[in-house]
N, C-alpha and C. Protein backbone atom coordinates (compact mmCIF):
# COMPACT_ATOMS: atom_id res chain seq x y z
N UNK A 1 0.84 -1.18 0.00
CA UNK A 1 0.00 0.00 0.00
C UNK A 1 0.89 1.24 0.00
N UNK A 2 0.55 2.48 -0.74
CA UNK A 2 0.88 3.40 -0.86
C UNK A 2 1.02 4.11 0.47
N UNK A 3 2.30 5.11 0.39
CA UNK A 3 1.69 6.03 1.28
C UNK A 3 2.16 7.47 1.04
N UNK A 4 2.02 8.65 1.77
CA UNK A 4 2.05 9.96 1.09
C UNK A 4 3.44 10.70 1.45
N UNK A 5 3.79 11.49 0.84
CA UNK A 5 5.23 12.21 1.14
C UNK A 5 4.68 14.02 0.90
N UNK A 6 5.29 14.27 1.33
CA UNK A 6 5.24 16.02 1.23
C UNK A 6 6.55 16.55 0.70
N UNK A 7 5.95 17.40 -0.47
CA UNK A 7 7.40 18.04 -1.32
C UNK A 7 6.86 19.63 -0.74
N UNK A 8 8.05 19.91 -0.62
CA UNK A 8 7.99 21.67 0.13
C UNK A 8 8.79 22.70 -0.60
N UNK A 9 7.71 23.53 -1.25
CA UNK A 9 7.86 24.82 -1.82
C UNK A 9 8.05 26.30 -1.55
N UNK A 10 9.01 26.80 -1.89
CA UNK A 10 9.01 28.17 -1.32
C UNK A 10 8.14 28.86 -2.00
N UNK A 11 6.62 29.39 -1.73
CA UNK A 11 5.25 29.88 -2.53
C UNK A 11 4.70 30.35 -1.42
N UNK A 12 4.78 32.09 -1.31
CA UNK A 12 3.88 32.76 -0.41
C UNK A 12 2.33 32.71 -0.95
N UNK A 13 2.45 33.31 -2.09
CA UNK A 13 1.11 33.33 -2.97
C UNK A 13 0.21 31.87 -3.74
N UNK A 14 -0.65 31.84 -3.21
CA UNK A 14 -1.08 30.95 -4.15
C UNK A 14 -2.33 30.81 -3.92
N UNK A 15 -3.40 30.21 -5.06
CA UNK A 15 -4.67 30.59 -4.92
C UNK A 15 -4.71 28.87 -4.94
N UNK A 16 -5.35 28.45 -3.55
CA UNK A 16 -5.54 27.68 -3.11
C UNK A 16 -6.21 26.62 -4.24
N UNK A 17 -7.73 27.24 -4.30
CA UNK A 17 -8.45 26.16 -5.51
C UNK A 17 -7.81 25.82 -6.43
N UNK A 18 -6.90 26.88 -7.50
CA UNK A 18 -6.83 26.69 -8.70
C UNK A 18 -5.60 25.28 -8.77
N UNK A 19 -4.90 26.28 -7.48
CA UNK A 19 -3.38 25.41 -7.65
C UNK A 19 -3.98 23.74 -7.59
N UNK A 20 -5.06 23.79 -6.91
CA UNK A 20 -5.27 22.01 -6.48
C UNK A 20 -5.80 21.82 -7.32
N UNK A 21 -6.29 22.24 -8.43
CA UNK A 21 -7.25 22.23 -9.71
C UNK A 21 -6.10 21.81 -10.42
N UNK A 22 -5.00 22.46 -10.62
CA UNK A 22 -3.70 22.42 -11.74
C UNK A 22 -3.04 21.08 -11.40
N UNK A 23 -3.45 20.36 -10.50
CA UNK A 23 -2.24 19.48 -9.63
C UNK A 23 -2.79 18.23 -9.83
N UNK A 24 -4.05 18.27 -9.54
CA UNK A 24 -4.99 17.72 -10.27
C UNK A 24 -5.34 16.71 -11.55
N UNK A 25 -5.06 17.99 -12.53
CA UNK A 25 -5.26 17.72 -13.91
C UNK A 25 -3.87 17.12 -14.17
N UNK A 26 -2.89 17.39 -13.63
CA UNK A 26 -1.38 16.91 -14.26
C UNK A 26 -0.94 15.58 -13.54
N UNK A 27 -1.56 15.29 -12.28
CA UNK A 27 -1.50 13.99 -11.88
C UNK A 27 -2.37 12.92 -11.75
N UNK A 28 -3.70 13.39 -11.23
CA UNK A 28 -4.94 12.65 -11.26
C UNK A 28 -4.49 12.02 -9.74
N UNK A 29 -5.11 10.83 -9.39
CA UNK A 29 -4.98 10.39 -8.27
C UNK A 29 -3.48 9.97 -8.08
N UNK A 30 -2.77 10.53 -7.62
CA UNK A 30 -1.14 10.63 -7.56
C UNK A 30 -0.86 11.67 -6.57
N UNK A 31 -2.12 12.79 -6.74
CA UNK A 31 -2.14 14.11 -5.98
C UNK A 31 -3.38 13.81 -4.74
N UNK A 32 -2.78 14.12 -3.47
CA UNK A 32 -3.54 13.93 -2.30
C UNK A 32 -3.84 15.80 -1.91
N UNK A 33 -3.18 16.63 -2.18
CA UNK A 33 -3.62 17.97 -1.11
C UNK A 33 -2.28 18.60 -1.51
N UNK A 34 -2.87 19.79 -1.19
CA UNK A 34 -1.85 21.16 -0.33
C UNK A 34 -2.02 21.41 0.64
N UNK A 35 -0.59 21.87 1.55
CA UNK A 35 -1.21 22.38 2.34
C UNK A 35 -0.39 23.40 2.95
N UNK A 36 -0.46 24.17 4.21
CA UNK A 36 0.51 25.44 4.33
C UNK A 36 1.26 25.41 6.12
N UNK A 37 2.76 25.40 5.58
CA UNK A 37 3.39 25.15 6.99
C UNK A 37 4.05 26.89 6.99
N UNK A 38 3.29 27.92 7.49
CA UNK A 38 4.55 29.15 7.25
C UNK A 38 4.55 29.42 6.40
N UNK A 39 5.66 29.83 5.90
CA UNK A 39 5.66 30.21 3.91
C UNK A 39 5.79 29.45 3.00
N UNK A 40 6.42 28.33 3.56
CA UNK A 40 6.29 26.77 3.01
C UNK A 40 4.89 26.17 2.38
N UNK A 41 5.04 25.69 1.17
CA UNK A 41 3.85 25.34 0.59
C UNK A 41 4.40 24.01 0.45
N UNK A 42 3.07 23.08 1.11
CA UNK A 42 3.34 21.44 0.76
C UNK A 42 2.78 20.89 -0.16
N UNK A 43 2.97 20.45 -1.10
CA UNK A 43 1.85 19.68 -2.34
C UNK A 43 2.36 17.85 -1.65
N UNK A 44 1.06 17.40 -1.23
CA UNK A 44 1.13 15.77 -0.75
C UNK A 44 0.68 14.94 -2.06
N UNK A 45 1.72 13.88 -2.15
CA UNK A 45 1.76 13.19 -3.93
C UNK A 45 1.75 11.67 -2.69
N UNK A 46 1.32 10.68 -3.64
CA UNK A 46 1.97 9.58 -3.58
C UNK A 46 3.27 8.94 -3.36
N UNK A 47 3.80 8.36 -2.63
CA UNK A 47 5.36 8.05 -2.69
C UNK A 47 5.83 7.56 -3.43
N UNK A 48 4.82 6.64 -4.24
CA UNK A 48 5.34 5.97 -5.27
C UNK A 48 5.48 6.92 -6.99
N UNK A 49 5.40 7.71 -6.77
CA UNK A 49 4.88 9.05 -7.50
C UNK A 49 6.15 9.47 -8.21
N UNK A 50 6.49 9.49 -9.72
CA UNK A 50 8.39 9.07 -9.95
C UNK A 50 8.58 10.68 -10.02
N UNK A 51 10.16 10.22 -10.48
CA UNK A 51 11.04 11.72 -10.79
C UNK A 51 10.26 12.45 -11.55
N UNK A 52 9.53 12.07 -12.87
CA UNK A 52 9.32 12.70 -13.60
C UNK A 52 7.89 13.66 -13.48
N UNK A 53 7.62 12.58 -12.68
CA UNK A 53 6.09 13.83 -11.73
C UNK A 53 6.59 14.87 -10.81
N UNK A 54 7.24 14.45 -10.04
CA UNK A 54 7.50 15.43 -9.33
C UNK A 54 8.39 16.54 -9.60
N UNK A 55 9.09 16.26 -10.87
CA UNK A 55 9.53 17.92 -11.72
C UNK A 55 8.45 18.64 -12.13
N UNK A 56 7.33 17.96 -12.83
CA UNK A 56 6.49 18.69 -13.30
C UNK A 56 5.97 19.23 -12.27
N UNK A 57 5.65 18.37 -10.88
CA UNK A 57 4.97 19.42 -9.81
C UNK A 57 5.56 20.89 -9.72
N UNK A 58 6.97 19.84 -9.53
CA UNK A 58 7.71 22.10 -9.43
C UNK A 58 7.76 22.78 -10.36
N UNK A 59 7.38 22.56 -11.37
CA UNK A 59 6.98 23.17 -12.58
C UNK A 59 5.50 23.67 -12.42
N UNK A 60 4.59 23.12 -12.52
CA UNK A 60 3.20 23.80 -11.98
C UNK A 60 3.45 24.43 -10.58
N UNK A 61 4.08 24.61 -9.53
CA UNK A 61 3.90 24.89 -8.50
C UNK A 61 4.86 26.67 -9.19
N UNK A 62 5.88 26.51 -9.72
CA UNK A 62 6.55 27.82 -10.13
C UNK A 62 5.61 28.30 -11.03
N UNK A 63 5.17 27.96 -11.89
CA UNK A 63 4.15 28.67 -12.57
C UNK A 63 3.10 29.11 -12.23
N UNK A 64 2.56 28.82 -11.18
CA UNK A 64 1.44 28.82 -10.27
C UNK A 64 0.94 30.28 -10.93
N UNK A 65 0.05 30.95 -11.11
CA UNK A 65 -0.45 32.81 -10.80
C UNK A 65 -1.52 32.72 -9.97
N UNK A 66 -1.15 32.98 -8.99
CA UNK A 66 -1.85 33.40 -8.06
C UNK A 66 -3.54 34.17 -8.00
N UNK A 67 -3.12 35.37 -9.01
CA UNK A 67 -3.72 36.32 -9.27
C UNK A 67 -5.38 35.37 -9.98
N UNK A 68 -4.58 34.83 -10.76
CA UNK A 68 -5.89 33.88 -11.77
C UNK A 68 -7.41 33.06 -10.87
N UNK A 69 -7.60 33.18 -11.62
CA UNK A 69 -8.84 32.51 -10.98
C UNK A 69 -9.34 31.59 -11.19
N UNK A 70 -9.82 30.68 -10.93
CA UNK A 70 -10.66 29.12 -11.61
C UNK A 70 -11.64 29.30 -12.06
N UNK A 71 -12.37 28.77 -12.89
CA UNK A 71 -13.83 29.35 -13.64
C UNK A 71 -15.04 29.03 -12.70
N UNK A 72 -14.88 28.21 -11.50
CA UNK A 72 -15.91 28.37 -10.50
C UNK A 72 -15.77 29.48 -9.72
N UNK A 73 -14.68 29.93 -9.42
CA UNK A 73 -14.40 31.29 -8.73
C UNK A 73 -14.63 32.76 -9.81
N UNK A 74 -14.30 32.38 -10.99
CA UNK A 74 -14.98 33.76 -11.93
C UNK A 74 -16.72 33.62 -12.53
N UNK A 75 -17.05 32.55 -11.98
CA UNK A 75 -18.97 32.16 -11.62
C UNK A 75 -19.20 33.30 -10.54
N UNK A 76 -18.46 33.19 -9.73
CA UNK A 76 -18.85 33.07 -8.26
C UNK A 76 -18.23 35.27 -8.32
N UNK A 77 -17.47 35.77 -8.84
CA UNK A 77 -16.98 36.80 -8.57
C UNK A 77 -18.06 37.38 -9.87
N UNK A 78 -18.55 36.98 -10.54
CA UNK A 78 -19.39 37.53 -11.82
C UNK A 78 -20.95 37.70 -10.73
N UNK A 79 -21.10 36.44 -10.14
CA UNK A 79 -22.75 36.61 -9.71
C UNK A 79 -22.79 37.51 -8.74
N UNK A 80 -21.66 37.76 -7.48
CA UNK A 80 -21.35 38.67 -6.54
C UNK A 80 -21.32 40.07 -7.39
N UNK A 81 -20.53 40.54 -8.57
CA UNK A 81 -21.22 41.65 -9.11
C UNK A 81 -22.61 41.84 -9.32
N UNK A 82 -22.93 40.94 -9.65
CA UNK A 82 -24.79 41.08 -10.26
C UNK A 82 -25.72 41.29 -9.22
N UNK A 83 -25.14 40.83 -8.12
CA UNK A 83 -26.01 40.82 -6.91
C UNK A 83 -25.93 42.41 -6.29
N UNK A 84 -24.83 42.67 -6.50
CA UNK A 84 -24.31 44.07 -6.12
C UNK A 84 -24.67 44.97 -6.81
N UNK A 85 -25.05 44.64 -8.45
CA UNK A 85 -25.42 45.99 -9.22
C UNK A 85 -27.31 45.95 -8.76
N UNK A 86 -27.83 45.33 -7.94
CA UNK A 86 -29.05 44.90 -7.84
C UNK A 86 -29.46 45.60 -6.43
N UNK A 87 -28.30 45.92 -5.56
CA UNK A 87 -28.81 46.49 -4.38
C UNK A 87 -29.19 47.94 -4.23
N UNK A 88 -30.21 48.03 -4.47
CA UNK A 88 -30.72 49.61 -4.92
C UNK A 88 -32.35 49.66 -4.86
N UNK A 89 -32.85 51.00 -4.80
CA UNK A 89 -34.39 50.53 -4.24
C UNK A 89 -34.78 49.99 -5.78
N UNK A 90 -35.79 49.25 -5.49
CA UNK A 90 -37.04 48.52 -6.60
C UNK A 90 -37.56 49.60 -8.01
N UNK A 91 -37.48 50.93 -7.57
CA UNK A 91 -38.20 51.75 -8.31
C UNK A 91 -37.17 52.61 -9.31
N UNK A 92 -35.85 51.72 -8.68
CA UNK A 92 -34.93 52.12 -9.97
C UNK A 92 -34.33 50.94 -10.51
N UNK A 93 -35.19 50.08 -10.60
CA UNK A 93 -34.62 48.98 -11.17
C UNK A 93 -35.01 48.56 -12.74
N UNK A 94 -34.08 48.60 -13.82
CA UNK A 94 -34.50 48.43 -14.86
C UNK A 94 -34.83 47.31 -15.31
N UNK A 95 -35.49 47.32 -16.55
CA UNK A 95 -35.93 45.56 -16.96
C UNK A 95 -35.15 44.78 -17.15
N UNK A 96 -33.33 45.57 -17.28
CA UNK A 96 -32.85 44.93 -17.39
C UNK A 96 -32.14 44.01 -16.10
N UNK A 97 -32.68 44.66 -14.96
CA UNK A 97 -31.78 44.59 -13.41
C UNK A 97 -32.73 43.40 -13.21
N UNK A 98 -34.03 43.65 -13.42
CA UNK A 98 -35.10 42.20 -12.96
C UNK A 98 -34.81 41.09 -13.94
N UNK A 99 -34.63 41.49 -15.26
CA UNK A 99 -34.06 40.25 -15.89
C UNK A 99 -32.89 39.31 -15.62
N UNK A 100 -31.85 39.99 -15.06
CA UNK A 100 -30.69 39.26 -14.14
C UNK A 100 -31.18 39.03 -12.86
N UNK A 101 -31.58 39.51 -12.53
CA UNK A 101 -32.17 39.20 -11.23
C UNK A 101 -32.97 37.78 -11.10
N UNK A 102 -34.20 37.66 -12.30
CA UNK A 102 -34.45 36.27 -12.33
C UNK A 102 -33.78 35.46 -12.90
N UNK A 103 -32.71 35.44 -14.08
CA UNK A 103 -31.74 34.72 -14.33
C UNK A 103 -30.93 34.51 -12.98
N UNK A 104 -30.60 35.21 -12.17
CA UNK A 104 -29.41 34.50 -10.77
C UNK A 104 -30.10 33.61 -10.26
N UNK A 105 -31.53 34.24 -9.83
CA UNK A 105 -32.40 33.17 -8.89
C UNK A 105 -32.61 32.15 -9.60
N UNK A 106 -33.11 31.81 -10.88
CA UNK A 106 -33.11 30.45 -11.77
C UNK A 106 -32.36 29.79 -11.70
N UNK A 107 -30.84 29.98 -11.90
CA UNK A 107 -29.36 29.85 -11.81
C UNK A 107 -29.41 29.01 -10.17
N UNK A 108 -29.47 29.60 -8.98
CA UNK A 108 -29.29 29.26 -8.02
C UNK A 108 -30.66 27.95 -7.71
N UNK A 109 -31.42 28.12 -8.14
CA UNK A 109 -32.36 26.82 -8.03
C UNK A 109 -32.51 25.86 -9.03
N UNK A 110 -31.18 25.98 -10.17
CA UNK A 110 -30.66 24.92 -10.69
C UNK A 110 -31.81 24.77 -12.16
N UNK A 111 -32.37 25.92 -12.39
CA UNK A 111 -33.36 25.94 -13.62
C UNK A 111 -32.94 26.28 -14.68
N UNK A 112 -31.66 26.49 -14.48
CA UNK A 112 -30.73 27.01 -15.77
C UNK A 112 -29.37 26.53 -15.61
């Protein structure tokens, strides 16, 4: 039976989801987690997990951008605008503000 090892990165920045999203896609079940000791960033792999994975980890882990976002997080930062251009009284709300407005709520009860 397998068991897990921790490779340790010098990475102040990093956007948690995406990086485990990126780590993810380049290993598949090989990749167990990140996680954060200090400024130390741990990516947990498999032990049995060869040389040639674990360059590429430090290769995705240096490439990392921080800044970027995952497309569930630019869902999620798009509907938080919409919700925000919506907080305003009722009697200035255009057809177009109620039309997003019932598009989010559809959206959130899974009707769209």
């Amino acid at each position: 039976m397998a068991g897990l090892v921790a490779l340790a990165f010098d990475k102040e920045e990093i956007n948690p989801a995406l990086l485990r999203l990126e780590l993810t896609a380049a290993l598949g079940l090989k990749f167990a987690g990140i996680s954060r000791g200090g400024a130390a960033l741990r990516v947990h792999i498999l032990d049995t997990t060869g040389d040639a994975d674990r360059a590429r980890i430090a290769g995705i882990v240096r490439a990392h951008d921080a800044s970027r976002l995952s497309a569930e997080q630019q869902v999620e930062v798009a509907r938080a605008a919409l919700v925000e251009s919506l907080r305003k009284p009722w009697a200035d709300w255009t057809a177009v503000d109620k039309d997003n407005f019932l598009r989010c709520m559809a959206g959130e009860r899974g009707l769209i």
